[in-house]
PDB file of N, CA and C in Angstrom:
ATOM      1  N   UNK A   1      19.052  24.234  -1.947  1.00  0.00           N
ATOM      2  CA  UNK A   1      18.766  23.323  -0.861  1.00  0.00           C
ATOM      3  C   UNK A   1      20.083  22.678  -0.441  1.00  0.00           C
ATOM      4  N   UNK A   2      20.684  22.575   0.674  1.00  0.00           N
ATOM      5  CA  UNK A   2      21.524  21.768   1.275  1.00  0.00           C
ATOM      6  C   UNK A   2      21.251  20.565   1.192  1.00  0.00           C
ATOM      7  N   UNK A   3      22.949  19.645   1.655  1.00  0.00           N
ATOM      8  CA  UNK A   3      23.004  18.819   1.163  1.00  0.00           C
ATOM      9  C   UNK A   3      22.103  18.025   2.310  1.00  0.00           C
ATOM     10  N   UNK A   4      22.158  17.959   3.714  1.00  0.00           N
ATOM     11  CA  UNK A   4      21.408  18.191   4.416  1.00  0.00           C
ATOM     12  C   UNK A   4      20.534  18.262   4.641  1.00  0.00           C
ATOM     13  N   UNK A   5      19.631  18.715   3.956  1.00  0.00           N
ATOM     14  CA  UNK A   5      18.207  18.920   3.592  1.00  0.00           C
ATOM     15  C   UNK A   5      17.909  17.589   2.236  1.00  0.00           C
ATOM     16  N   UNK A   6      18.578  18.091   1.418  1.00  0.00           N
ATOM     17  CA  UNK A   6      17.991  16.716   0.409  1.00  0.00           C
ATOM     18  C   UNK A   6      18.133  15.389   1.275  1.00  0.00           C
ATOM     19  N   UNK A   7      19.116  15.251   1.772  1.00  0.00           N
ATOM     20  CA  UNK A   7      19.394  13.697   2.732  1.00  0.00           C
ATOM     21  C   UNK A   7      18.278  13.977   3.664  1.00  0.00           C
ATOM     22  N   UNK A   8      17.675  14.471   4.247  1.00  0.00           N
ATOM     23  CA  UNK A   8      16.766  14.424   5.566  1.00  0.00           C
ATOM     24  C   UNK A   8      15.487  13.842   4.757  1.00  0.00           C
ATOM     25  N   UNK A   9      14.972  14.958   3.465  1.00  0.00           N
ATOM     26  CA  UNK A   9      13.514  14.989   2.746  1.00  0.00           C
ATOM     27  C   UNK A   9      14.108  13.456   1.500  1.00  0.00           C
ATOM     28  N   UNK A  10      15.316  13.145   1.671  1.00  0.00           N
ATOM     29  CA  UNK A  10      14.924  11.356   1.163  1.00  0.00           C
ATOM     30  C   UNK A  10      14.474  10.685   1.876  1.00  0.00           C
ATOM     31  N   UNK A  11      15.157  10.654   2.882  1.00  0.00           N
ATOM     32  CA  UNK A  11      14.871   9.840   4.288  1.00  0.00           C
ATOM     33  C   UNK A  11      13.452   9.985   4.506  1.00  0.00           C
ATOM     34  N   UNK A  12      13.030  11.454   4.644  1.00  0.00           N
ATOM     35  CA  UNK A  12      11.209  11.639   5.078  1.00  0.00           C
ATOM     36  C   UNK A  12      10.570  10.355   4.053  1.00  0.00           C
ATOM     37  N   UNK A  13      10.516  10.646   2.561  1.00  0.00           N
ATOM     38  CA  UNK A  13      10.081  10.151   1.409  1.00  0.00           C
ATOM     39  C   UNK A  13      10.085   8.758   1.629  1.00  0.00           C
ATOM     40  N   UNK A  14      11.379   8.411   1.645  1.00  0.00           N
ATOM     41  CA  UNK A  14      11.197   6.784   2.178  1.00  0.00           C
ATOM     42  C   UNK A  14      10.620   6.215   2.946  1.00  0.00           C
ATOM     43  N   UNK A  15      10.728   7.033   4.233  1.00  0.00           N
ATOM     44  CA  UNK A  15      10.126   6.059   5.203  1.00  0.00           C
ATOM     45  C   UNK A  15       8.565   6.551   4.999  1.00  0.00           C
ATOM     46  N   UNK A  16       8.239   7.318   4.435  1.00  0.00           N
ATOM     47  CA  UNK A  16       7.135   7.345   4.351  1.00  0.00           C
ATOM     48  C   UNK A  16       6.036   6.232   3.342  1.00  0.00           C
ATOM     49  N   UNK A  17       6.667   5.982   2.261  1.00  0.00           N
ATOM     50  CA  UNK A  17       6.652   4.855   1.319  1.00  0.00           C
ATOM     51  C   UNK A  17       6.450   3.185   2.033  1.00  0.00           C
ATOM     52  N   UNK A  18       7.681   3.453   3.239  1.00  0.00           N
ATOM     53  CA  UNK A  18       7.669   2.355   3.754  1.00  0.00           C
ATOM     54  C   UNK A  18       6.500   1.959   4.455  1.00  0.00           C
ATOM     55  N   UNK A  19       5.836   3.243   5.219  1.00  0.00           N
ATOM     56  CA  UNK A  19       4.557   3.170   6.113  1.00  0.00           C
ATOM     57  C   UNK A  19       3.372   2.391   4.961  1.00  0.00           C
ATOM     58  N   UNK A  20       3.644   3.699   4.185  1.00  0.00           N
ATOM     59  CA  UNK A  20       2.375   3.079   2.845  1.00  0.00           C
ATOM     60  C   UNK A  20       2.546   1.387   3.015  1.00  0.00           C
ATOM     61  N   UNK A  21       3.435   0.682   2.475  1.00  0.00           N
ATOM     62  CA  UNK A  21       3.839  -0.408   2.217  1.00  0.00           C
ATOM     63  C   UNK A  21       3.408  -1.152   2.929  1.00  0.00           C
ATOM     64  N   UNK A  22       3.874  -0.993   4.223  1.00  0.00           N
ATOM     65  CA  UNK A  22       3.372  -2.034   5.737  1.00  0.00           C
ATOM     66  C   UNK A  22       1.822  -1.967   5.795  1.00  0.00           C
ATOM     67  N   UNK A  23       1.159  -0.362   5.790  1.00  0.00           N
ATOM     68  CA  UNK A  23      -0.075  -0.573   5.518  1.00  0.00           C
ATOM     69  C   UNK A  23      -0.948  -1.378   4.463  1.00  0.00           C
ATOM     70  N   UNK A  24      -0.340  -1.116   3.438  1.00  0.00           N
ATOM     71  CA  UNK A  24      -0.953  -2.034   2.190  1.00  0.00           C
ATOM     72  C   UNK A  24      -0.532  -3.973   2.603  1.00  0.00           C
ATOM     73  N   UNK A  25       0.113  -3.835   3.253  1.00  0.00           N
ATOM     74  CA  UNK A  25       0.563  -5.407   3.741  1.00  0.00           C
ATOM     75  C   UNK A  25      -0.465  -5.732   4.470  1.00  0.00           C
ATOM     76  N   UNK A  26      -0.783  -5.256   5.788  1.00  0.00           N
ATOM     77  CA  UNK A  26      -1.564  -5.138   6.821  1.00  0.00           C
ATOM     78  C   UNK A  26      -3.066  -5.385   6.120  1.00  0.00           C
ATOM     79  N   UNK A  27      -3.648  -4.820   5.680  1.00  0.00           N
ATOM     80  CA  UNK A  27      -4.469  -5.081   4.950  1.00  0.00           C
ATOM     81  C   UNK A  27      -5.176  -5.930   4.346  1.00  0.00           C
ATOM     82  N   UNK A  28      -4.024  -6.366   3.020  1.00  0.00           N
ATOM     83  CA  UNK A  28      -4.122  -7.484   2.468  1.00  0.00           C
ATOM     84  C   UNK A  28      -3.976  -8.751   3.271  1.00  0.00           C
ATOM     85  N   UNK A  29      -3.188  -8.537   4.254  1.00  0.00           N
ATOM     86  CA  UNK A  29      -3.249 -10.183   5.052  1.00  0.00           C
ATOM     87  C   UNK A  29      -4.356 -10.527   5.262  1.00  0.00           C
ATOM     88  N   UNK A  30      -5.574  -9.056   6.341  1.00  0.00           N
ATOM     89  CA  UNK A  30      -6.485  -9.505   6.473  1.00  0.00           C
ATOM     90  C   UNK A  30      -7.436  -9.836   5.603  1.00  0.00           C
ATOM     91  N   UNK A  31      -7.371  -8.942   4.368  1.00  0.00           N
ATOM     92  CA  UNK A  31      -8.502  -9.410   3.253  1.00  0.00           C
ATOM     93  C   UNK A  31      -8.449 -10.833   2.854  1.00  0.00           C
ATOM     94  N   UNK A  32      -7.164 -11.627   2.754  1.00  0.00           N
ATOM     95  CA  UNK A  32      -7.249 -12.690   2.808  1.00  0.00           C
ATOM     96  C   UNK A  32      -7.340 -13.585   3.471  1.00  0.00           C
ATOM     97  N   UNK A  33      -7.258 -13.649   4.915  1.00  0.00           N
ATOM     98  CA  UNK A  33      -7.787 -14.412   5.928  1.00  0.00           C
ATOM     99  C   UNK A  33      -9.384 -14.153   6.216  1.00  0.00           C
ATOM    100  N   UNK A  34     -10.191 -12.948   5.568  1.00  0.00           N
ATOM    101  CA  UNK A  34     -11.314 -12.976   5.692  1.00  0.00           C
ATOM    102  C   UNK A  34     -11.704 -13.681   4.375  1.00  0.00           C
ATOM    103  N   UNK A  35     -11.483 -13.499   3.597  1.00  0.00           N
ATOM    104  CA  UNK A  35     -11.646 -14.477   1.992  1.00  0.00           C
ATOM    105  C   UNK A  35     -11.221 -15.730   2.066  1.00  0.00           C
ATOM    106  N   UNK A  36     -10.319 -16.059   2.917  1.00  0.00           N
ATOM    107  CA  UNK A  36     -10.302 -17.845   2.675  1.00  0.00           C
ATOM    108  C   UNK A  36     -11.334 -18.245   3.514  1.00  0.00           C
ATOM    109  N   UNK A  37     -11.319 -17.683   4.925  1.00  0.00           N
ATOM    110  CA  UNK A  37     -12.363 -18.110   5.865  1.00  0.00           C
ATOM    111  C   UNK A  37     -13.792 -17.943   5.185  1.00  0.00           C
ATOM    112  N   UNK A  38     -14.072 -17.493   4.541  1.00  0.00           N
ATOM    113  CA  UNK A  38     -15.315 -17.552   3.438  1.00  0.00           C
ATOM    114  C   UNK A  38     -15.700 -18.628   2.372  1.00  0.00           C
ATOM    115  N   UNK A  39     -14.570 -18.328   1.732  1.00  0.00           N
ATOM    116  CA  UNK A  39     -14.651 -19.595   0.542  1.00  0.00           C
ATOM    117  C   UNK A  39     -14.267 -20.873   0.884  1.00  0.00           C
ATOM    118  N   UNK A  40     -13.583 -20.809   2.015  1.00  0.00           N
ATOM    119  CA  UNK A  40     -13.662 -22.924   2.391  1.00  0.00           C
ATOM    120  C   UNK A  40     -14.955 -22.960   3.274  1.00  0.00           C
ATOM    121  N   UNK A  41     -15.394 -22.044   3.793  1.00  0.00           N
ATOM    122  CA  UNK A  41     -16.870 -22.247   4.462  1.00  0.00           C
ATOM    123  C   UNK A  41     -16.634 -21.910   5.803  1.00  0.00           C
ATOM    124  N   UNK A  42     -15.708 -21.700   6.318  1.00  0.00           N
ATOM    125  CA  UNK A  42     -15.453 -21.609   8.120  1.00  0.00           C
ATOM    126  C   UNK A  42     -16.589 -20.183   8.447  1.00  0.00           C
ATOM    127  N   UNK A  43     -16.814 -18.995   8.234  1.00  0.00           N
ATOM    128  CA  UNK A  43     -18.094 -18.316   8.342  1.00  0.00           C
ATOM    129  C   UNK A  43     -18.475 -17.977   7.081  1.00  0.00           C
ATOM    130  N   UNK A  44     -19.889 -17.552   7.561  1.00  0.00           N
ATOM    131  CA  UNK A  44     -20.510 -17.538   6.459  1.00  0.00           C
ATOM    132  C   UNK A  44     -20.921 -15.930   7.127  1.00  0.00           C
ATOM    133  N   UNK A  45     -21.064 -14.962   5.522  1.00  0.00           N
ATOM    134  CA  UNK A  45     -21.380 -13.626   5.595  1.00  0.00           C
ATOM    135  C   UNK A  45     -22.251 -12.887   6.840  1.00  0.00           C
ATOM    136  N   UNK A  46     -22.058 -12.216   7.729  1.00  0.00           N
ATOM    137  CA  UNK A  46     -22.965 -11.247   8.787  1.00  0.00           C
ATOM    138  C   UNK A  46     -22.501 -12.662   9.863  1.00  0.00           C
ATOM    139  N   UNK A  47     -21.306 -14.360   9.897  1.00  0.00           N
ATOM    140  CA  UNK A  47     -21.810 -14.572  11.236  1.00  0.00           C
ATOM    141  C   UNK A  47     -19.924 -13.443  12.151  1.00  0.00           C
ATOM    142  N   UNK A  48     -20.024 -14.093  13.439  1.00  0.00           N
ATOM    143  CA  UNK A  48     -18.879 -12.877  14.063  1.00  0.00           C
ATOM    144  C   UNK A  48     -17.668 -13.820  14.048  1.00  0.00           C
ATOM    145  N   UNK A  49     -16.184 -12.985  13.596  1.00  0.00           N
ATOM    146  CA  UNK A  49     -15.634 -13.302  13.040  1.00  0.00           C
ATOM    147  C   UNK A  49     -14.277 -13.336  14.130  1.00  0.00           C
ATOM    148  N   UNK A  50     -14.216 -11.738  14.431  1.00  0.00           N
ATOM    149  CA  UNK A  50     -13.353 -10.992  15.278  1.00  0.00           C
ATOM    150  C   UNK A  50     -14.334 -10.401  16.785  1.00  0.00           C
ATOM    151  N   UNK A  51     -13.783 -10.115  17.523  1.00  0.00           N
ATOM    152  CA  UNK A  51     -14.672  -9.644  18.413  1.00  0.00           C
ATOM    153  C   UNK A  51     -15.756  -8.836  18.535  1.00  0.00           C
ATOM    154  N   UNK A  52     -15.018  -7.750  17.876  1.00  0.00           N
ATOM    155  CA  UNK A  52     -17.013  -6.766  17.179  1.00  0.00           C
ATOM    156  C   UNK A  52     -16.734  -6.861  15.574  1.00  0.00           C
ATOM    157  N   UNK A  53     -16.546  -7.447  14.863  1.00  0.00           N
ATOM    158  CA  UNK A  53     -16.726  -7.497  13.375  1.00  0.00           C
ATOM    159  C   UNK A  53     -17.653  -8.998  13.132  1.00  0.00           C
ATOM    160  N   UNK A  54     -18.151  -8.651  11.766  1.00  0.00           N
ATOM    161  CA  UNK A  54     -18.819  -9.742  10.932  1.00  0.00           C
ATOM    162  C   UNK A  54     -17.923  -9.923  10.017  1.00  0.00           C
ATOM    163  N   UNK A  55     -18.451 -11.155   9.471  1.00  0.00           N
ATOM    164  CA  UNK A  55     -17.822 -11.505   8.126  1.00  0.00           C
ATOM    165  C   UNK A  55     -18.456 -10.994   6.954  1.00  0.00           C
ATOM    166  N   UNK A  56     -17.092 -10.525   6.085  1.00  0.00           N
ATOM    167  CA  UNK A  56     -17.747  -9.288   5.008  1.00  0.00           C
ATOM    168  C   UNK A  56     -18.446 -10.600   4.406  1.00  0.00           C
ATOM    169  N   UNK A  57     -18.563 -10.266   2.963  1.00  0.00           N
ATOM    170  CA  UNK A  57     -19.271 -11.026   1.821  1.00  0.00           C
ATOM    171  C   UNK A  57     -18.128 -11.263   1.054  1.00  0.00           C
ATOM    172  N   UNK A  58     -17.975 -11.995   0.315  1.00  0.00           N
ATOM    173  CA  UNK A  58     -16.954 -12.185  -0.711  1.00  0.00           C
ATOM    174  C   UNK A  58     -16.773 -11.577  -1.476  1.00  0.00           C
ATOM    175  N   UNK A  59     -17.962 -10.464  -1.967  1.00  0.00           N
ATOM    176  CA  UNK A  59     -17.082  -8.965  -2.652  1.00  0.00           C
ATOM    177  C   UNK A  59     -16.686  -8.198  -2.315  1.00  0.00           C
ATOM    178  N   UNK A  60     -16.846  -7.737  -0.917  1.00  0.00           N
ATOM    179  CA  UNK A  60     -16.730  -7.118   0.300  1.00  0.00           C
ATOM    180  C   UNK A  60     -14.899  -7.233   0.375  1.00  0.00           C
ATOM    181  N   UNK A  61     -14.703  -8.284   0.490  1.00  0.00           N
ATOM    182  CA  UNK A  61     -13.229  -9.262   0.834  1.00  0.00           C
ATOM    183  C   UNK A  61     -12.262  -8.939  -0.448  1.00  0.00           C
ATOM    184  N   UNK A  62     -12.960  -9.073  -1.241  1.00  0.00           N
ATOM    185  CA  UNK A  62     -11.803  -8.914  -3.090  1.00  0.00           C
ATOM    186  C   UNK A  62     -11.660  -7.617  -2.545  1.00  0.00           C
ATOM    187  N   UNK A  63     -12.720  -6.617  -2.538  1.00  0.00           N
ATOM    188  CA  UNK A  63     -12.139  -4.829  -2.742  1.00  0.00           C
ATOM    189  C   UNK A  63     -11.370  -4.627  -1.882  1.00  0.00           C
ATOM    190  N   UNK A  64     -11.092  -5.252  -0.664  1.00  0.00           N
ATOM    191  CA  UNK A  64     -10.427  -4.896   0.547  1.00  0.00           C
ATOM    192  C   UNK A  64      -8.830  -6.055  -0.427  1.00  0.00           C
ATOM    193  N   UNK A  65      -8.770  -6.780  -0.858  1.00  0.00           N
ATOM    194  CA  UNK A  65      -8.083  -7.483  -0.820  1.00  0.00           C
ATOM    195  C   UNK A  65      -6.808  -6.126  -1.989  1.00  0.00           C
ATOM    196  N   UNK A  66      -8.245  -5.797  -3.130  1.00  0.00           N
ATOM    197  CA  UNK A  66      -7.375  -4.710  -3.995  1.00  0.00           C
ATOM    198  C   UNK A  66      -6.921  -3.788  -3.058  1.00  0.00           C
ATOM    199  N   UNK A  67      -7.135  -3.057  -2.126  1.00  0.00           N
ATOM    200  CA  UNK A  67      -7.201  -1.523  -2.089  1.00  0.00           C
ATOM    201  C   UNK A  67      -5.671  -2.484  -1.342  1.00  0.00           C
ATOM    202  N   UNK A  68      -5.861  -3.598  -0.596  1.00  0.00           N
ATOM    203  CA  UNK A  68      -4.114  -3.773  -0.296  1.00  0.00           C
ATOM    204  C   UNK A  68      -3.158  -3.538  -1.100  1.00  0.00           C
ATOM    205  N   UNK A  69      -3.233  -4.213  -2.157  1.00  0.00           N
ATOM    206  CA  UNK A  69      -1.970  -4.224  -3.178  1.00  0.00           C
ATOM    207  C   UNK A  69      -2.095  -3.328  -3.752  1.00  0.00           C
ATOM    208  N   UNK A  70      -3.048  -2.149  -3.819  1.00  0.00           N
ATOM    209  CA  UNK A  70      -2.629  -1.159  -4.725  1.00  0.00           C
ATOM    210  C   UNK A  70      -1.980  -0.124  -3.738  1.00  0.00           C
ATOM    211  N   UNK A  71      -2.217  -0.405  -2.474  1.00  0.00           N
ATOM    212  CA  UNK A  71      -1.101   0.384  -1.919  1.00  0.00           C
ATOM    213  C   UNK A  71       0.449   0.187  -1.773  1.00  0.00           C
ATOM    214  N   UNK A  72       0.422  -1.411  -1.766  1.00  0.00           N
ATOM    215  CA  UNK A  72       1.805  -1.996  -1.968  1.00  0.00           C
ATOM    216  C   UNK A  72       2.460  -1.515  -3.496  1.00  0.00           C
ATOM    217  N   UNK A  73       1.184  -1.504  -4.552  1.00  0.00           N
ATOM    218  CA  UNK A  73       2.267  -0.924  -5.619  1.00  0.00           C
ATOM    219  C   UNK A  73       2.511   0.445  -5.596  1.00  0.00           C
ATOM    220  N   UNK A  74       1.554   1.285  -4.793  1.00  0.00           N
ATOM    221  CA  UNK A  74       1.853   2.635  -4.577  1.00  0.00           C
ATOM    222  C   UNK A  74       2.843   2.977  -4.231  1.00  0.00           C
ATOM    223  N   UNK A  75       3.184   1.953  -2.948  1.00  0.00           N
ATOM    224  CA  UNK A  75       4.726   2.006  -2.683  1.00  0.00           C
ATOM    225  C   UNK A  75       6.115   1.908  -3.228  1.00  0.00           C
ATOM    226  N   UNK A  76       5.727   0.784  -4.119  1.00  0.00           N
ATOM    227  CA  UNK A  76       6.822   0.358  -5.096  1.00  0.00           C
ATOM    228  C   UNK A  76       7.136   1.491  -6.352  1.00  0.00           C
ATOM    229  N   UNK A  77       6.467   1.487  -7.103  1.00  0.00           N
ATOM    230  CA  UNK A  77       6.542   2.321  -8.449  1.00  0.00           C
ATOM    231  C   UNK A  77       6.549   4.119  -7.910  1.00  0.00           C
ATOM    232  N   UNK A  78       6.063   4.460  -6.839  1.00  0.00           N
ATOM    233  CA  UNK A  78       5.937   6.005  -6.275  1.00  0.00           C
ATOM    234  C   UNK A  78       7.898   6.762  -7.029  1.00  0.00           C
ATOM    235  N   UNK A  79       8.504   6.135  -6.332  1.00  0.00           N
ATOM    236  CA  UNK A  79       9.911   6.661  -6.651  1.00  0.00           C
ATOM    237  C   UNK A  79      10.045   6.493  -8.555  1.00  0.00           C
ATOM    238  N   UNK A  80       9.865   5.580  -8.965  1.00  0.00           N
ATOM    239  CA  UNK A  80      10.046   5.281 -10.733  1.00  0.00           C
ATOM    240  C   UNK A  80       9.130   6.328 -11.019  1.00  0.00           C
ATOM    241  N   UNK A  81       7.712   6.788 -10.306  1.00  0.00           N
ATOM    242  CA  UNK A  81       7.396   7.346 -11.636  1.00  0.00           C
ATOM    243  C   UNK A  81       7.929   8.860 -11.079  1.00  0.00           C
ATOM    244  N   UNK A  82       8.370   9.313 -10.005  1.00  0.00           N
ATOM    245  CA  UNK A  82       8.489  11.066  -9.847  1.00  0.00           C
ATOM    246  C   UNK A  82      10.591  10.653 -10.547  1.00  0.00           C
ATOM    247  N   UNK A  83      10.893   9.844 -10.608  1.00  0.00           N
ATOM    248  CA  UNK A  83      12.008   9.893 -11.481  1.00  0.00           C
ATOM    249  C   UNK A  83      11.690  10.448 -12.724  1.00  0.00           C
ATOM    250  N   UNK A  84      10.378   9.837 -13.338  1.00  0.00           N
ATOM    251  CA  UNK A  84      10.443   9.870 -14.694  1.00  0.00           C
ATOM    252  C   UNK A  84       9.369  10.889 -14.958  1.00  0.00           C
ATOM    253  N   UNK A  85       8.437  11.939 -13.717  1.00  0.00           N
ATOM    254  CA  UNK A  85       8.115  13.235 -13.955  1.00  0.00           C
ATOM    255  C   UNK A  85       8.948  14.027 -13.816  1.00  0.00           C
ATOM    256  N   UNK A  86      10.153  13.789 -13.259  1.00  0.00           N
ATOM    257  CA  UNK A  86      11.241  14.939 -13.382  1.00  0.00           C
ATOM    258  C   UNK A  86      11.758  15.274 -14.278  1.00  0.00           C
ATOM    259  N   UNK A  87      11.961  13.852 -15.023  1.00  0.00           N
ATOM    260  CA  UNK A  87      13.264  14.222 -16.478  1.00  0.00           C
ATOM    261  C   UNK A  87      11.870  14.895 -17.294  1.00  0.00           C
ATOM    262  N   UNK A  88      10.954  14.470 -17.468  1.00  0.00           N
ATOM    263  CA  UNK A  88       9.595  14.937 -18.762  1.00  0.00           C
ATOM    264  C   UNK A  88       9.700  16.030 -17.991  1.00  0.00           C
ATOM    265  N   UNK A  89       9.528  16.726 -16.951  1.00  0.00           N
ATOM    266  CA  UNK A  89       8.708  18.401 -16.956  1.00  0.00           C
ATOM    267  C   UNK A  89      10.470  19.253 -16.817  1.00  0.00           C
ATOM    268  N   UNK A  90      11.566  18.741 -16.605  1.00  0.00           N
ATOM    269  CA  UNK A  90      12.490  19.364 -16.115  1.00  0.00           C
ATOM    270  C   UNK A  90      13.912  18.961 -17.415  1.00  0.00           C
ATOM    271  N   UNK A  91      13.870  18.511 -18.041  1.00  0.00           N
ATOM    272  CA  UNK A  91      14.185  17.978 -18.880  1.00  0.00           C
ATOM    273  C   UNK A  91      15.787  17.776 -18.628  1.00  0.00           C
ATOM    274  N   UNK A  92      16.478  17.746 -18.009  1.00  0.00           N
ATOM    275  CA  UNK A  92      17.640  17.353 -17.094  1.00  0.00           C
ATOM    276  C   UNK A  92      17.889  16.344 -16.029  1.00  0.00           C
ATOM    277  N   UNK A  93      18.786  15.651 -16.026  1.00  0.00           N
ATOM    278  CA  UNK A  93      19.651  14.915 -15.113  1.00  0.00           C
ATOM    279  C   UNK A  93      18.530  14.372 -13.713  1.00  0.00           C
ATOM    280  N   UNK A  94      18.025  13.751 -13.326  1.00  0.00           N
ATOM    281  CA  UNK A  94      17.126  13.276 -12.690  1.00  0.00           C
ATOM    282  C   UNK A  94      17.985  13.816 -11.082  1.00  0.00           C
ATOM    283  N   UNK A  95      17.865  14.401 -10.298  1.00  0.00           N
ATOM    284  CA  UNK A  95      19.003  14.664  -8.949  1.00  0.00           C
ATOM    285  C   UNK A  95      18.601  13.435  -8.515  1.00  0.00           C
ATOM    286  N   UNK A  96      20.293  13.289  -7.011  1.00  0.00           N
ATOM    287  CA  UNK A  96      20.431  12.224  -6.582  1.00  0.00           C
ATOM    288  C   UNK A  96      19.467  12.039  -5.501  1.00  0.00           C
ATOM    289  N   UNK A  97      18.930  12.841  -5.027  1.00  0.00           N
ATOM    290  CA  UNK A  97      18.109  13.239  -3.930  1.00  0.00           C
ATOM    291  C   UNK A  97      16.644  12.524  -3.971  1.00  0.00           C
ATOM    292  N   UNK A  98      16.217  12.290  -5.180  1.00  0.00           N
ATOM    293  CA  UNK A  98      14.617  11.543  -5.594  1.00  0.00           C
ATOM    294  C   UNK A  98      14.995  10.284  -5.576  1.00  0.00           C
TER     295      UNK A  98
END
């Protein structure tokens, strides 16, 4: 593979990570602006929240609140762990390219 090529498919990798990231952000903001607006009382579950949405339920709100941050850590740790499937299945020098 050129050098060329590894620099382009980091670049892909990253910014792709980065998308993940913003998405998992995106997310979580709203899970928590629908979860506070719940638990201090401002709506209450099924009233309208957003223009065609209801207000979830408060378990409704936590799972949305996880599936954020587990994409934010998807983002984060993605590069640590294909570092550390490379050296275990390849048993050499981790390249500069991952």
């Amino acid at each position: 593979m050129s050098t060329l090529a590894k620099k382009s498919l980091r670049v892909g990798i990253r910014a792709i990570l980065w998308l993940v990231a913003i998405l998992g952000c995106v997310i979580t903001a709203g899970a928590v602006t629908d979860l506070y607006m719940i638990l201090v009382g401002g709506a209450h579950p099924g009233d309208v929240i957003y223009l065609d949405e209801l207000a979830p339920t408060a378990y409704q709100a936590s799972i949305e609140l996880v599936r954020g941050v587990c994409f934010i850590a998807v983002a984060a740790l993605a590069p640590s762990i294909a570092r550390f499937l490379w050296r275990r299945f390849r048993n050499d020098e981790t390249p500069t390219w991952i």
